[in-house]
PDB file of N, CA and C in Angstrom:
ATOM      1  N   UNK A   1     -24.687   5.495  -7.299  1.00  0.00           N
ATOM      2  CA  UNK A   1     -24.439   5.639  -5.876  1.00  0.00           C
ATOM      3  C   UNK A   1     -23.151   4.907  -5.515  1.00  0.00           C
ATOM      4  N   UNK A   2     -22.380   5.691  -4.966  1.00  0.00           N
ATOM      5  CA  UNK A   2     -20.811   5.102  -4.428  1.00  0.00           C
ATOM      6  C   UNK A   2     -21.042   4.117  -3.240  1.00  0.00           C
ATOM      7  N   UNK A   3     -20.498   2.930  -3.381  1.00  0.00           N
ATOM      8  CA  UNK A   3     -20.280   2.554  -2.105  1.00  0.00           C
ATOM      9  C   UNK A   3     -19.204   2.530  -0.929  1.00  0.00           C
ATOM     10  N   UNK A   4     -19.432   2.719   0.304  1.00  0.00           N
ATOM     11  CA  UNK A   4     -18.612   3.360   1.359  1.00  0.00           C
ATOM     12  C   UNK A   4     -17.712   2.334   1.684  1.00  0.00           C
ATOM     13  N   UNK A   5     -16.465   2.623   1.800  1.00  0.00           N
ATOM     14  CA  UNK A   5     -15.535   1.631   2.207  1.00  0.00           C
ATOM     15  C   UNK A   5     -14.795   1.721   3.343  1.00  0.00           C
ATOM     16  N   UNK A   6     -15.498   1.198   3.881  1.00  0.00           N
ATOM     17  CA  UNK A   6     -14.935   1.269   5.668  1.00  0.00           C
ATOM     18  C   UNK A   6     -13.472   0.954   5.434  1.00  0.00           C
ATOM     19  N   UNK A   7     -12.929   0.393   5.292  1.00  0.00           N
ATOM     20  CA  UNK A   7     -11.192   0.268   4.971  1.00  0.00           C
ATOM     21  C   UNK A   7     -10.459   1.674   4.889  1.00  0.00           C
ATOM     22  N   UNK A   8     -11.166   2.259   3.511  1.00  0.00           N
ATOM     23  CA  UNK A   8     -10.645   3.201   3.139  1.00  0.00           C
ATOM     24  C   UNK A   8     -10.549   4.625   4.487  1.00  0.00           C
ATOM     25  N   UNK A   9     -12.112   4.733   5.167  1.00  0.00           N
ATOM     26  CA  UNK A   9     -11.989   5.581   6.148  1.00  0.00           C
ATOM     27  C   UNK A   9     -11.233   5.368   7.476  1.00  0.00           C
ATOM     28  N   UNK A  10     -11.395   4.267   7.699  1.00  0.00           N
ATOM     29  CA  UNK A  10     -10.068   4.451   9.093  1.00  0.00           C
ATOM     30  C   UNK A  10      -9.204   4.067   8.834  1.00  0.00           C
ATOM     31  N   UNK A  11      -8.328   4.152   7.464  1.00  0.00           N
ATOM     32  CA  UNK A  11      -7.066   4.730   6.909  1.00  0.00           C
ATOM     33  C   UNK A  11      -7.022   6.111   6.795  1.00  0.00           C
ATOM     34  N   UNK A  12      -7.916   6.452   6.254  1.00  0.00           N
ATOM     35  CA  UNK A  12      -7.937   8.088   6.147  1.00  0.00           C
ATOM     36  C   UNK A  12      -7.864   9.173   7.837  1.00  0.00           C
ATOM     37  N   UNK A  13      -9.125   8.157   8.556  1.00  0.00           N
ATOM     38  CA  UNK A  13      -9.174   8.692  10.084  1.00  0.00           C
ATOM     39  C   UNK A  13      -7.804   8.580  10.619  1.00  0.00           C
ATOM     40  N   UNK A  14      -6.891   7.265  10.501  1.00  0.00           N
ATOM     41  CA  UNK A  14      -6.298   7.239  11.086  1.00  0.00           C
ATOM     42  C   UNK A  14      -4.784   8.234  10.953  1.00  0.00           C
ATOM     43  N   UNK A  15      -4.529   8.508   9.531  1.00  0.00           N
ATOM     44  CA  UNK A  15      -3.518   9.291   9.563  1.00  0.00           C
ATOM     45  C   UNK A  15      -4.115  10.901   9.891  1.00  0.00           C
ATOM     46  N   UNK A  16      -5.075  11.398   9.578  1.00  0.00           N
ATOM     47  CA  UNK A  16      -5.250  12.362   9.720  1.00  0.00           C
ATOM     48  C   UNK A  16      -5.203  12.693  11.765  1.00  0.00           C
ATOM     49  N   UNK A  17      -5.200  11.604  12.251  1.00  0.00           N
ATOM     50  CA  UNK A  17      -5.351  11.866  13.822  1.00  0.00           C
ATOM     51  C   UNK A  17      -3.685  12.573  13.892  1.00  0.00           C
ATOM     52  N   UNK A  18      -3.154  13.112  14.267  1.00  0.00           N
ATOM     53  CA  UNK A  18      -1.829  13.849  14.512  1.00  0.00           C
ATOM     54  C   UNK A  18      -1.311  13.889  15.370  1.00  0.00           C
ATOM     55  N   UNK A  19      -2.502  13.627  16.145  1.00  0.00           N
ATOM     56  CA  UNK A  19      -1.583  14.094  18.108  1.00  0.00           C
ATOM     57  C   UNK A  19      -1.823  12.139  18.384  1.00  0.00           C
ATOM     58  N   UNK A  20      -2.550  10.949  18.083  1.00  0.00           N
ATOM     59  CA  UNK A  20      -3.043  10.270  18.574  1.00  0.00           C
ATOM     60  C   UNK A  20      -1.842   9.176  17.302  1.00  0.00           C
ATOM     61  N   UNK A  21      -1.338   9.648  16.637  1.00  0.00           N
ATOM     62  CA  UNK A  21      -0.397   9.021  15.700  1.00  0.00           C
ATOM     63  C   UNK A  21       0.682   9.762  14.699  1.00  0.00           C
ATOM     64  N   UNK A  22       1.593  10.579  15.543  1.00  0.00           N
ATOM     65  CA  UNK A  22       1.899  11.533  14.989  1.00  0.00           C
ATOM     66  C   UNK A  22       3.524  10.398  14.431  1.00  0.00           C
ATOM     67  N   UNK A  23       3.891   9.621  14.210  1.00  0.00           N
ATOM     68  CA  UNK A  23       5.131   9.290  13.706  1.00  0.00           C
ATOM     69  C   UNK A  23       4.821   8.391  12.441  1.00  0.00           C
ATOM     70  N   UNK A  24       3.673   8.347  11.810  1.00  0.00           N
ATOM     71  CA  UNK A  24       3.048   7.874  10.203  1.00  0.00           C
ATOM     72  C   UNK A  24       3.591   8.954   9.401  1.00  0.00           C
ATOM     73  N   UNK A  25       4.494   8.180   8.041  1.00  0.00           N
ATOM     74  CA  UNK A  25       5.091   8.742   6.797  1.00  0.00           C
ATOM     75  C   UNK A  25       4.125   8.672   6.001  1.00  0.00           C
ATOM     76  N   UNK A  26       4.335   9.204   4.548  1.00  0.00           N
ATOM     77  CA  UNK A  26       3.633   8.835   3.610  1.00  0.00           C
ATOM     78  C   UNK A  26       4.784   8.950   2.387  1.00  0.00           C
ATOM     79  N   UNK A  27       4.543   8.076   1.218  1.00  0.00           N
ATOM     80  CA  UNK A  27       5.350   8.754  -0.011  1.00  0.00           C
ATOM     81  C   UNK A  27       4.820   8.185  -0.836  1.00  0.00           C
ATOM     82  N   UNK A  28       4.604   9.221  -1.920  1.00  0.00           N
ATOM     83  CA  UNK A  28       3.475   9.163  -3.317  1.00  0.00           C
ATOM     84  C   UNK A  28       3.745   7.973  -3.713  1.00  0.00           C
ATOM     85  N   UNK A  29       3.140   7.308  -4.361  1.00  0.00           N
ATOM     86  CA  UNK A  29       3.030   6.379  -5.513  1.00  0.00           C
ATOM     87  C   UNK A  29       3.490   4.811  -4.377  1.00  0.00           C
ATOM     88  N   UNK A  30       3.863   5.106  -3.291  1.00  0.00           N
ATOM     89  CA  UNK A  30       4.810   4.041  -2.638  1.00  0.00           C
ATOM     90  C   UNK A  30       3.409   3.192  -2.091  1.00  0.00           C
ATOM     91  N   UNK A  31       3.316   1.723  -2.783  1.00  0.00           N
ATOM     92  CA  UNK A  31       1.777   0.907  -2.464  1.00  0.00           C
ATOM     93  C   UNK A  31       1.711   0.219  -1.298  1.00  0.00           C
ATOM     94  N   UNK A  32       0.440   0.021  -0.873  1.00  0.00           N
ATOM     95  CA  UNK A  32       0.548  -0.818   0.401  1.00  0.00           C
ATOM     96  C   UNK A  32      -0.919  -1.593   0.195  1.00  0.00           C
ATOM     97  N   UNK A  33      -0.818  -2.645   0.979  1.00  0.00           N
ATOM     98  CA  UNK A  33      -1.787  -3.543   1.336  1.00  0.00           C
ATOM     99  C   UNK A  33      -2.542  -3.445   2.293  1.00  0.00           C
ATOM    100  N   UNK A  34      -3.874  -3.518   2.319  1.00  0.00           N
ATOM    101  CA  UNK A  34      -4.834  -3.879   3.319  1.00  0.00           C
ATOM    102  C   UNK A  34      -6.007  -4.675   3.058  1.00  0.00           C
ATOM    103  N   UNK A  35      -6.769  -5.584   3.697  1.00  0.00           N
ATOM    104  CA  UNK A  35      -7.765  -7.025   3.207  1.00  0.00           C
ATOM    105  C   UNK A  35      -7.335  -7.181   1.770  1.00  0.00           C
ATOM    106  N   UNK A  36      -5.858  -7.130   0.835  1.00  0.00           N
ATOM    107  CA  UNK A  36      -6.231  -7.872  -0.232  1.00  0.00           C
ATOM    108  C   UNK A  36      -6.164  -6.964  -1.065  1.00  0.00           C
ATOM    109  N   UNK A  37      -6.212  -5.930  -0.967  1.00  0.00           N
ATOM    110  CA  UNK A  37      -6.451  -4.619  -2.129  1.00  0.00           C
ATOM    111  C   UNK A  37      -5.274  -3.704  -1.810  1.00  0.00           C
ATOM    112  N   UNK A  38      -4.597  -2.809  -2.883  1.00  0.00           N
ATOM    113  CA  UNK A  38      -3.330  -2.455  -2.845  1.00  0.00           C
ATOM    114  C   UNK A  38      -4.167  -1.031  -2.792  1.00  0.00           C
ATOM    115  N   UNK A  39      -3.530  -0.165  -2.470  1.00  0.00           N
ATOM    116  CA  UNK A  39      -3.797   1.714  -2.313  1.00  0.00           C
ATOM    117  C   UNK A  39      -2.441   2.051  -2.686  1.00  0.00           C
ATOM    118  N   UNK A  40      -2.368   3.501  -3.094  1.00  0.00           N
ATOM    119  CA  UNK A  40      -1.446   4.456  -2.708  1.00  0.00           C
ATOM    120  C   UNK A  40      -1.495   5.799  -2.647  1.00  0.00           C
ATOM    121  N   UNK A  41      -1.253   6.469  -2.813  1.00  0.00           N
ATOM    122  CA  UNK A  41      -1.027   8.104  -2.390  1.00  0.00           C
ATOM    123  C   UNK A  41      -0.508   8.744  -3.717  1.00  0.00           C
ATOM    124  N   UNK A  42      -1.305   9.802  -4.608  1.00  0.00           N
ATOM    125  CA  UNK A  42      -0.776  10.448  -5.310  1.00  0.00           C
ATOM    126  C   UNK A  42      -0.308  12.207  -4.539  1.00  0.00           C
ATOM    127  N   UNK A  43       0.816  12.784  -5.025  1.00  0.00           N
ATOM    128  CA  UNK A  43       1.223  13.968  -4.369  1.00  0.00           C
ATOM    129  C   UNK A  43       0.345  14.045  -3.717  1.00  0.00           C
ATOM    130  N   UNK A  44      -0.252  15.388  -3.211  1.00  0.00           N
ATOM    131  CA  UNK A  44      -1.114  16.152  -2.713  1.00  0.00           C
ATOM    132  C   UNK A  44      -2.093  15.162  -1.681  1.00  0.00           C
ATOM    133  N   UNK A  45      -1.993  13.917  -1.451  1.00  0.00           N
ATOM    134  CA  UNK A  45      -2.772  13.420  -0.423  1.00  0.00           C
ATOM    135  C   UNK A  45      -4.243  12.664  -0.885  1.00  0.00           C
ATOM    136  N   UNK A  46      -3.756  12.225  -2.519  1.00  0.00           N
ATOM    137  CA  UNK A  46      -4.962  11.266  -3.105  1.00  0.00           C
ATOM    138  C   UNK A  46      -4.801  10.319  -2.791  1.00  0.00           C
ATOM    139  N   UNK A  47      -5.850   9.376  -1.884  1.00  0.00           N
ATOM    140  CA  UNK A  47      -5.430   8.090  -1.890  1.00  0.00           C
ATOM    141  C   UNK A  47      -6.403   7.109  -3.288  1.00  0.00           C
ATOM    142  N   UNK A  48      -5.713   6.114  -3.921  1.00  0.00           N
ATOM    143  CA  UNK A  48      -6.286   5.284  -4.771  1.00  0.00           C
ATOM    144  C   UNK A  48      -6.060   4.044  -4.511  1.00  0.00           C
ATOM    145  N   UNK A  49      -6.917   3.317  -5.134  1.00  0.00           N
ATOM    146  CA  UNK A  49      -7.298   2.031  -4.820  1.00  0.00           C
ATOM    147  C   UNK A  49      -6.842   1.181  -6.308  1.00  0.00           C
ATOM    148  N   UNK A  50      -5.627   0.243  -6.134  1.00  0.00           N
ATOM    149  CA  UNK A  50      -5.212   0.172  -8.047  1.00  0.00           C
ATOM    150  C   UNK A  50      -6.163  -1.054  -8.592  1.00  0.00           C
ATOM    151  N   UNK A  51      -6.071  -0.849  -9.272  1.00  0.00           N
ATOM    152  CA  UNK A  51      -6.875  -2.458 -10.089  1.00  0.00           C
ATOM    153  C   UNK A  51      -6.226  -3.642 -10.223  1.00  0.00           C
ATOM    154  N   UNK A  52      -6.896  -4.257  -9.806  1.00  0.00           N
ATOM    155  CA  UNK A  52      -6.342  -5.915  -9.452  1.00  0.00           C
ATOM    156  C   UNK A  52      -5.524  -6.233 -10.845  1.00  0.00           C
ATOM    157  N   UNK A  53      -4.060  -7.164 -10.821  1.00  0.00           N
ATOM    158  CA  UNK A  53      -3.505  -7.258 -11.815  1.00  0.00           C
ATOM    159  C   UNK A  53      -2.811  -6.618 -13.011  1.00  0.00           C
ATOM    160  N   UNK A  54      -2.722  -5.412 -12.092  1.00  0.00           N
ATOM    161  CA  UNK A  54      -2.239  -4.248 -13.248  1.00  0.00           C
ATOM    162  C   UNK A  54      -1.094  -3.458 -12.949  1.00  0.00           C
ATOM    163  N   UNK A  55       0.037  -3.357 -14.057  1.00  0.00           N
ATOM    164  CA  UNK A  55       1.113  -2.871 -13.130  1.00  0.00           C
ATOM    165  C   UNK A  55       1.082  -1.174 -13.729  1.00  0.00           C
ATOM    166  N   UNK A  56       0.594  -0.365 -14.255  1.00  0.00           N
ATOM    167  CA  UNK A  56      -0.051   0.978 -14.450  1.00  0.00           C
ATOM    168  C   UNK A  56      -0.529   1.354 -13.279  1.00  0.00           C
ATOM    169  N   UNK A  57      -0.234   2.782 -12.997  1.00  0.00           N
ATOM    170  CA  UNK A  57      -0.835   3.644 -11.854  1.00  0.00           C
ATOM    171  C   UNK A  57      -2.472   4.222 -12.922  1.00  0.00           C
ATOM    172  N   UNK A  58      -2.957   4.310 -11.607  1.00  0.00           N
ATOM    173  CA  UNK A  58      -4.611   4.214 -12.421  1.00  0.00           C
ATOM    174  C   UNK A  58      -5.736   3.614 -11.125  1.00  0.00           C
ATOM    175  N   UNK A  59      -6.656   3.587 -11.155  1.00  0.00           N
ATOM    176  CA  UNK A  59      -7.725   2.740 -10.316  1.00  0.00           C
ATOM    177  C   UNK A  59      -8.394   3.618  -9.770  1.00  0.00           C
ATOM    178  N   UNK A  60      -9.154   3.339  -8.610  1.00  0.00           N
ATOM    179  CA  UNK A  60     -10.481   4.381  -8.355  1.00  0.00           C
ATOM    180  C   UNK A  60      -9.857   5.437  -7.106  1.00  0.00           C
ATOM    181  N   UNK A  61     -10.537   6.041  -7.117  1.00  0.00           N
ATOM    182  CA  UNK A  61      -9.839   7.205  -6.151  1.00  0.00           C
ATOM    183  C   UNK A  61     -11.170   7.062  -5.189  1.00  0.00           C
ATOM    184  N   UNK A  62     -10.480   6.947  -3.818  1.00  0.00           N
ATOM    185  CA  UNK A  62     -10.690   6.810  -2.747  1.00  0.00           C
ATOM    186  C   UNK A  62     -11.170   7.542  -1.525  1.00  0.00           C
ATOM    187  N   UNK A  63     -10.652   8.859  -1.605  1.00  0.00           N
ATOM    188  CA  UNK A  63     -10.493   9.715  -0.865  1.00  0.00           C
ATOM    189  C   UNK A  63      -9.256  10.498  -1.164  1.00  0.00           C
ATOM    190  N   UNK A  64      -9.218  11.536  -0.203  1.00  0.00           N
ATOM    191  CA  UNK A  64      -7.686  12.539  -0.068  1.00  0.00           C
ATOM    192  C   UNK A  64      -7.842  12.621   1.967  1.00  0.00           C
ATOM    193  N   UNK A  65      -6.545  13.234   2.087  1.00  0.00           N
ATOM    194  CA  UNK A  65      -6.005  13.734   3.190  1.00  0.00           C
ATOM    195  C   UNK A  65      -6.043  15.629   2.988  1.00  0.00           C
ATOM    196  N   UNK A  66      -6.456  16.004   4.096  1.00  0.00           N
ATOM    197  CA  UNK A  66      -6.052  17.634   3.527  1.00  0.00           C
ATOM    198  C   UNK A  66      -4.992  17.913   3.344  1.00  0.00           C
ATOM    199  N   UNK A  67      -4.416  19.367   3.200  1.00  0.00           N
ATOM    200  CA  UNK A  67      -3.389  19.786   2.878  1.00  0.00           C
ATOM    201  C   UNK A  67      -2.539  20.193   3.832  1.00  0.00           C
ATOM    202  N   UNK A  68      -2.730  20.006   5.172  1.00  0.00           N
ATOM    203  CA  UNK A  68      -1.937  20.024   6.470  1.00  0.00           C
ATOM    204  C   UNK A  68      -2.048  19.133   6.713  1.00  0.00           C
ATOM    205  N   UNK A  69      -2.708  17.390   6.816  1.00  0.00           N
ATOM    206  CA  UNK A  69      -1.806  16.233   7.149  1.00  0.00           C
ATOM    207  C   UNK A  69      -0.893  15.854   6.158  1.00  0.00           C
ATOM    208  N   UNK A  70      -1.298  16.115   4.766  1.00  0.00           N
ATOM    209  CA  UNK A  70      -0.245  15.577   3.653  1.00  0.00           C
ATOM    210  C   UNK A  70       1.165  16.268   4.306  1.00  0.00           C
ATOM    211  N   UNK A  71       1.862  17.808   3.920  1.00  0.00           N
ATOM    212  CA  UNK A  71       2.236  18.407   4.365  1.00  0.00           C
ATOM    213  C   UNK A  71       3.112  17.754   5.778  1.00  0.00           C
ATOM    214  N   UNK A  72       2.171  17.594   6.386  1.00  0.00           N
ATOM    215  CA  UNK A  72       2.866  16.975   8.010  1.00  0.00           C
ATOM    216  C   UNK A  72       3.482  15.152   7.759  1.00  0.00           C
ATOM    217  N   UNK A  73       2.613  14.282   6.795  1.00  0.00           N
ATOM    218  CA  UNK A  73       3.227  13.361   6.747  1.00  0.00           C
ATOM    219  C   UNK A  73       4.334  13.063   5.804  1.00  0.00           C
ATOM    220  N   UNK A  74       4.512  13.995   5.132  1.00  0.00           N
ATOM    221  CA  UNK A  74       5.401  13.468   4.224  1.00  0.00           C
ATOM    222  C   UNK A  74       6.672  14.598   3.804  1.00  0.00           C
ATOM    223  N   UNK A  75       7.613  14.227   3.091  1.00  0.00           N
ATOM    224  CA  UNK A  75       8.597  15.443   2.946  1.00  0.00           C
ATOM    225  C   UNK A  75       8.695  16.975   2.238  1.00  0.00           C
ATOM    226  N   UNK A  76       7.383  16.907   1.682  1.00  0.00           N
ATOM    227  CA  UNK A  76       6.643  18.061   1.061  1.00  0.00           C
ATOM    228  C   UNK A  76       6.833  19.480   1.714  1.00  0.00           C
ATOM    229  N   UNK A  77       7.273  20.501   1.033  1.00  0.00           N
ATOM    230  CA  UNK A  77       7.174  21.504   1.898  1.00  0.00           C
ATOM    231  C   UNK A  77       6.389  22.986   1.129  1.00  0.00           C
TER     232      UNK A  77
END
């Protein structure tokens, strides 16, 4: 059984809102921080969660964005 990571969803809620936050970028592989734990974005709108201490792309996958916010946030066409 997965456990739910509130972090992860109102990151996800929040870019996917469009009209309520429409000037959020995104770019693959480019990492960011939140409580302590690094994420990033593979193409297509995977977000992952990397493993503590590791400089390899890799770690648990998180969620995605669909294919019209990816699309809208980032330079993808």
């Amino acid at each position: 059984m997965m456990q739910r990571d509130d972090t992860v969803q109102s990151v996800l809620e929040r870019l996917e809102d469009l009209e309520k936050y429409p000037d959020e970028t995104l770019v693959p592989y480019k990492e960011f921080e939140i409580d302590e734990k690094t994420y990033y974005f593979t193409p297509g709108g995977f977000l992952y969660r990397k493993d503590p201490d590791t400089e390899a792309l890799g770690g648990f996958f998180c969620g995605y964005l669909t294919d019209e916010v990816w699309h809208y946030r980032t330079d993808d066409s």
